[in-house]
Protein backbone atom coordinates (compact mmCIF):
# COMPACT_ATOMS: atom_id res chain seq x y z
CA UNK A 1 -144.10 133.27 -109.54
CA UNK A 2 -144.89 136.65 -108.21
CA UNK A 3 -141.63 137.78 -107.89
CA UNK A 4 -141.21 137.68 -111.70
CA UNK A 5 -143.94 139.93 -111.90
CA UNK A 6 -141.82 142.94 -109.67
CA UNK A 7 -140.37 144.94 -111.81
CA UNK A 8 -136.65 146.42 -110.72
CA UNK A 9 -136.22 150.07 -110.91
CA UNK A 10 -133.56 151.49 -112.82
CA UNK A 11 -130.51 154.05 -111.77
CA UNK A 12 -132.72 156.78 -113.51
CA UNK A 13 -136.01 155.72 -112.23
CA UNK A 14 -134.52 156.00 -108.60
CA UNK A 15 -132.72 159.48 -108.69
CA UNK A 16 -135.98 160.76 -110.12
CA UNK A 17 -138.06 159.56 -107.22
CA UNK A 18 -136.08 160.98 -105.07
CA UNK A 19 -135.93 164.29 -107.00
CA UNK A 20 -139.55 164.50 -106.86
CA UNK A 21 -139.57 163.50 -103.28
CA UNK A 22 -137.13 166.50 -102.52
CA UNK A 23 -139.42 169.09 -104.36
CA UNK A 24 -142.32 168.12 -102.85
CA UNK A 25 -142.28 170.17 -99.62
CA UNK A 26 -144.15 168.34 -96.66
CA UNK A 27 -145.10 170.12 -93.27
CA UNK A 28 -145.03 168.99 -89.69
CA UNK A 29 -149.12 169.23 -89.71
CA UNK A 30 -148.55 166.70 -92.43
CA UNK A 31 -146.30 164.57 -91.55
CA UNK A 32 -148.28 164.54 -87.92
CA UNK A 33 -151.20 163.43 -89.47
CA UNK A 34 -150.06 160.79 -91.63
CA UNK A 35 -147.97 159.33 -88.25
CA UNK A 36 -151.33 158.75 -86.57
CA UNK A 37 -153.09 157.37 -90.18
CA UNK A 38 -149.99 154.76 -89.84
CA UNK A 39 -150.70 154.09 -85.84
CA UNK A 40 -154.00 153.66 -86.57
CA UNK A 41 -154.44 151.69 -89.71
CA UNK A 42 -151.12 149.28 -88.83
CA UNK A 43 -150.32 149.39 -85.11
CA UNK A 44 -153.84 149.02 -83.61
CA UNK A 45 -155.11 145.87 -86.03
CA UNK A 46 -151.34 144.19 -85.45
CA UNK A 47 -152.31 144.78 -81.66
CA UNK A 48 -155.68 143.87 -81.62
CA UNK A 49 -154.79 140.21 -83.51
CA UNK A 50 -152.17 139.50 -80.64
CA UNK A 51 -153.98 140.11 -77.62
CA UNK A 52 -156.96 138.10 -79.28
CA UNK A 53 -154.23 135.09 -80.08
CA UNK A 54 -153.09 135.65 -76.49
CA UNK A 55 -156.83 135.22 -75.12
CA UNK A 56 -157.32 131.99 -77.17
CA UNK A 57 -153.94 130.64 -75.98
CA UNK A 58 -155.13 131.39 -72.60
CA UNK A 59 -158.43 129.70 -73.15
CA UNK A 60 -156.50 126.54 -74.40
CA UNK A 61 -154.54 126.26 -71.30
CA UNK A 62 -157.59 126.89 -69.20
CA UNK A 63 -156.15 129.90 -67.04
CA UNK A 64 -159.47 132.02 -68.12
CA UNK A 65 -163.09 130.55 -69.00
């Protein structure tokens, strides 16, 4: 059901992404700083949910209390 709702992008719809991704000009301060907005807003919550499923499967088996 949802994936009717995706719409596919067309030949021309592509090439001018990518056109506009070209002209855009992006620094290294920029690209820095959006490198550690993506560690820290997808790495850190993916590692904080398995270490806490790794504690409770550790509390099952009884190895910590």
């Amino acid at each position: 059901m949802i994936f009717k709702r995706l719409k596919k992008s067309t030949k021309e719809e592509e090439e001018q992404f990518s056109m506009m991704l070209e002209e855009e000009k992006v620094g290294w301060k920029d690209k820095l700083a959006m490198l550690i907005a993506a560690f820290f807003t997808i790495m850190l919550p993916c590692v904080a949910v398995l270490l806490g499923f790794a504690a409770v499967i550790l509390w099952i088996l009884g190895l910590i209390t």
